[in-house]
Protein backbone atom coordinates (compact mmCIF):
# COMPACT_ATOMS: atom_id res chain seq x y z
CA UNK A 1 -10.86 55.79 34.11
CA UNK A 2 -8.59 54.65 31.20
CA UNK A 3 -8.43 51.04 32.99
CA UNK A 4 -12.49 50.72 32.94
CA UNK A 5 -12.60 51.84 29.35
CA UNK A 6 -10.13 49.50 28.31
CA UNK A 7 -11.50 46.53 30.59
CA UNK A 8 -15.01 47.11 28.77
CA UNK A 9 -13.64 47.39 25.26
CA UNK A 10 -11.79 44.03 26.72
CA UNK A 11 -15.13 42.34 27.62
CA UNK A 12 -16.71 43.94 24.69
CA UNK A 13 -14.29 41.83 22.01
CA UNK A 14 -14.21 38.73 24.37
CA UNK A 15 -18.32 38.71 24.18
CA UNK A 16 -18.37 38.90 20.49
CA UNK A 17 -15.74 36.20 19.86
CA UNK A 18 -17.04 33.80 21.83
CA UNK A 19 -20.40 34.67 19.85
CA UNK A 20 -21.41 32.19 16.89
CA UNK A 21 -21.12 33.82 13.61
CA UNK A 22 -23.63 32.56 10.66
CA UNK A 23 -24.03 34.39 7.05
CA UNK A 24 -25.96 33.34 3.83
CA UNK A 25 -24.55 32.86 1.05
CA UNK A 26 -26.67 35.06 -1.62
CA UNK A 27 -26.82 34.20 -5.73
CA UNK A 28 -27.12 37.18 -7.91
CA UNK A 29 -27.49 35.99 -11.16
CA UNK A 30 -26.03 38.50 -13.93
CA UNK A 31 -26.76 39.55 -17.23
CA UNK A 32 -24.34 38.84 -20.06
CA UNK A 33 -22.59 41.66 -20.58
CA UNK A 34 -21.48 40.84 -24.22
CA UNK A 35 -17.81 39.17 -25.66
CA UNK A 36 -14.74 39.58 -23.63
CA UNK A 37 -13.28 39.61 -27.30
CA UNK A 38 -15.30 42.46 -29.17
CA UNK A 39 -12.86 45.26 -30.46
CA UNK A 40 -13.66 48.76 -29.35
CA UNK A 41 -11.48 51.75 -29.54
CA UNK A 42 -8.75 52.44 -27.30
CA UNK A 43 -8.00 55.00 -24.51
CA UNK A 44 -6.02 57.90 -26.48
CA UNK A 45 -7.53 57.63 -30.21
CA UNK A 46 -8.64 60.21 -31.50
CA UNK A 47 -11.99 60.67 -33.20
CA UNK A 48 -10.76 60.28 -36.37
CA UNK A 49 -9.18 57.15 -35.98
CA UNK A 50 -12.48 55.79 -34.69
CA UNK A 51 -14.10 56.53 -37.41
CA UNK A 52 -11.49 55.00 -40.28
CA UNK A 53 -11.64 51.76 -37.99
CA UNK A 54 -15.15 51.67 -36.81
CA UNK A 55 -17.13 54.14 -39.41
CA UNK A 56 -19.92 56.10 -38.46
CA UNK A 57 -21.15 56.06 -35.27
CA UNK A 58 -25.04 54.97 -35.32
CA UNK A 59 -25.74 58.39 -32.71
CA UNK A 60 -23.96 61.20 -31.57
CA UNK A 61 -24.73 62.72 -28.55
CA UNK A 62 -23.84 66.44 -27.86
CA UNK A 63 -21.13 67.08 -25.51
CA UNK A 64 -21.48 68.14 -21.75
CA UNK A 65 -19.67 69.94 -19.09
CA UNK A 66 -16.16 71.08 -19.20
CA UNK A 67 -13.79 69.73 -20.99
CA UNK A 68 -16.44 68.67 -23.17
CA UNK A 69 -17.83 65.25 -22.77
CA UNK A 70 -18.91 63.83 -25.91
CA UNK A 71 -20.60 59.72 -26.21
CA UNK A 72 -20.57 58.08 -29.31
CA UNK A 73 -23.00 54.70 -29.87
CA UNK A 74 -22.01 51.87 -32.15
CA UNK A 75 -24.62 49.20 -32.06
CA UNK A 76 -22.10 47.21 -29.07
CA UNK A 77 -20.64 49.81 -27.52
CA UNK A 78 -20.10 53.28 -26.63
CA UNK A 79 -17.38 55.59 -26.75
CA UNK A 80 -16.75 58.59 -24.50
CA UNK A 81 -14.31 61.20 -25.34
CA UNK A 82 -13.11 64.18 -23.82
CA UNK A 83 -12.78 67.14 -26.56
CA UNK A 84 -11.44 64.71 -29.31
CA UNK A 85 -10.11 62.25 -27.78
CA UNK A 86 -11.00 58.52 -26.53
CA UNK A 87 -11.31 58.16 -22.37
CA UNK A 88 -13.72 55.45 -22.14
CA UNK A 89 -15.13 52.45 -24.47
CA UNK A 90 -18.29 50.84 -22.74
CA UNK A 91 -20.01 47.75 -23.78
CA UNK A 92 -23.87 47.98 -24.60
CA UNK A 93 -25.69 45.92 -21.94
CA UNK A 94 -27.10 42.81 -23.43
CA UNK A 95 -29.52 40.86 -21.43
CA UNK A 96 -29.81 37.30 -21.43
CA UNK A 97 -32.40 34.66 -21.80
CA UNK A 98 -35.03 34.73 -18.91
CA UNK A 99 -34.85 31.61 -17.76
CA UNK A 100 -37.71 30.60 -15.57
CA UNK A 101 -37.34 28.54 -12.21
């Protein structure tokens, strides 16, 4: 029994390498998703150091779930911070320029 399994997992592989293979090649353009370079706060700062290097935030939205989730928006990023401090700084999307075809 083992034999025929492994003689048809045997004829299985030799079918499919003897197969031709063909793929497309597919070009998804993407949007620009802002300066590598732009300065945004760093994992581990707290609130207030945000603030003294970045001022006030342009929205704060109120914190979720436990800990506390908390996003602040600057107009090129946003900042996510569990209780006070910094876990995640997020560029704002920024499309480009349609271009047409």
């Amino acid at each position: 029994m083992k034999l025929l399994a492994s003689m048809a997992c045997f004829l299985s592989f030799a079918l499919l390498a003897n197969t031709p293979l063909q793929a497309q090649v597919l070009h998804i353009p993407l949007s620009q998703q802002g300066s590598a370079h732009i300065k945004m706060p760093m994992h581990g700062d707290k609130q207030t150091q945000v603030i003294e290097q970045f001022g006030e935030p342009t929205k704060r939205h109120a914190s979720v779930g436990q800990p506390p989730i908390t996003r602040w928006d600057y107009p090129s990023f946003s900042v996510y911070f569990e209780h006070s401090t910094v876990v995640n700084s997020v560029q704002i999307h920024q499309p480009s320029a349609s271009t047409a075809p």
